[in-house]
Protein backbone atom coordinates (compact mmCIF):
# COMPACT_ATOMS: atom_id res chain seq x y z
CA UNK A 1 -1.08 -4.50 -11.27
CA UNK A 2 0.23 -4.98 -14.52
CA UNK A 3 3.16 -2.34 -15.30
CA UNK A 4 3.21 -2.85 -18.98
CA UNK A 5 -0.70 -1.98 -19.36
CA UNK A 6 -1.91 -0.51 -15.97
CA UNK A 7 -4.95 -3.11 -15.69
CA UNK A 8 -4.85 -5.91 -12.13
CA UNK A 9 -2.89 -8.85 -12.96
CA UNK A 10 -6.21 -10.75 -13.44
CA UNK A 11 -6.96 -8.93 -16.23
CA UNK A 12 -5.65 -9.37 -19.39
CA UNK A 13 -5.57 -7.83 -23.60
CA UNK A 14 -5.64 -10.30 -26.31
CA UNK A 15 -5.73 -8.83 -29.69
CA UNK A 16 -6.90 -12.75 -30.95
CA UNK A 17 -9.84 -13.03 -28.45
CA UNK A 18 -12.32 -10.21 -28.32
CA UNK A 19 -10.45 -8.12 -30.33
CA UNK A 20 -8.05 -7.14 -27.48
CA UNK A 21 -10.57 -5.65 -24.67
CA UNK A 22 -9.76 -6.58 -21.56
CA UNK A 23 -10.72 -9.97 -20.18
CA UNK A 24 -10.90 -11.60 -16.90
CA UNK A 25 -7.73 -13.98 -17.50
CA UNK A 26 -9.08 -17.71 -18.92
CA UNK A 27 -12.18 -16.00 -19.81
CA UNK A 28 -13.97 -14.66 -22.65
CA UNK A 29 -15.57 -12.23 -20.03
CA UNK A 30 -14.54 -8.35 -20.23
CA UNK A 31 -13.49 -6.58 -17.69
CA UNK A 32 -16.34 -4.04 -18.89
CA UNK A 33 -19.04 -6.93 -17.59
CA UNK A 34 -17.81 -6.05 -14.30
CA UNK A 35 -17.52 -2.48 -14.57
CA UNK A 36 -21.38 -1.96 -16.27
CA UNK A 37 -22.81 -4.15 -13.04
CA UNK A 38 -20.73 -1.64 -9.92
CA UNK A 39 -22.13 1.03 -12.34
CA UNK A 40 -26.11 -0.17 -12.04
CA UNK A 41 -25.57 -0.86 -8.41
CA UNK A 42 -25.28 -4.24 -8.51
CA UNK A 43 -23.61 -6.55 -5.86
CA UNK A 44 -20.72 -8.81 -6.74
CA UNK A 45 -22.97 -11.50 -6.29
CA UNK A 46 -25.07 -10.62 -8.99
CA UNK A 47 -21.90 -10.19 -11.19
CA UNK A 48 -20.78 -14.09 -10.28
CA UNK A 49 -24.39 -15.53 -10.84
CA UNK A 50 -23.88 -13.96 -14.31
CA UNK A 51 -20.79 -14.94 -14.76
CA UNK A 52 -20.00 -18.39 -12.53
CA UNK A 53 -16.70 -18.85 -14.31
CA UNK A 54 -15.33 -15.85 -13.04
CA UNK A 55 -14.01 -16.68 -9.42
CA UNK A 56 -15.05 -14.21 -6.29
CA UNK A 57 -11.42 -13.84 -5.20
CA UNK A 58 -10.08 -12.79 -8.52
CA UNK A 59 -13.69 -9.86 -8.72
CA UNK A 60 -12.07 -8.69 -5.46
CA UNK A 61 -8.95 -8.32 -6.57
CA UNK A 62 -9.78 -6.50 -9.74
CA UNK A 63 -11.96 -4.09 -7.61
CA UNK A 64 -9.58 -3.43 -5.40
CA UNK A 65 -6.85 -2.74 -7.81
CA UNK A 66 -8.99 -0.76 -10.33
CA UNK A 67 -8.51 2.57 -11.09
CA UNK A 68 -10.58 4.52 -14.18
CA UNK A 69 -8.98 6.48 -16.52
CA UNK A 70 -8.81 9.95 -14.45
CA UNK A 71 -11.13 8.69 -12.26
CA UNK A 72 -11.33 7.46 -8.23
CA UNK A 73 -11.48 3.45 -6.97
CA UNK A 74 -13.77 1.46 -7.53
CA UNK A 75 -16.07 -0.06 -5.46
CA UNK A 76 -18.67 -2.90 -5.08
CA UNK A 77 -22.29 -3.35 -3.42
């Protein structure tokens, strides 16, 4: 976890590439990608066929380190 912004280590905030969402790290891919699939259900695996630059370890470690504004863990399918 990142102490300066509160977001896993794999994620970063970039005001020159998407306007400063946060981004898988060496990706163009939010972290919101990731957070809209757990939302409709979907299994990680879906997630990486989407997105096959994004590596399984580092999903896992973002899901395990997430935590919503106000809100509880996060989980995966």
């Amino acid at each position: 976890m990142d102490p300066t912004n509160g977001l896993p280590a794999d994620i970063v905030c970039d005001p020159e590439i998407l306007g400063g969402v946060p981004i898988f790290r060496g990706t163009r891919v939010p972290l919101q990608a990731l957070l809209d699939h757990v939302a409709a259900g979907d299994s990680t695996a879906t997630f990486l066929d989407d997105f096959p630059s994004i590596d399984a370890a580092v999903v896992a470690r973002v899901l395990a380190q997430w935590r919503p504004p106000g809100g509880s863990h996060a989980s995966a399918a």
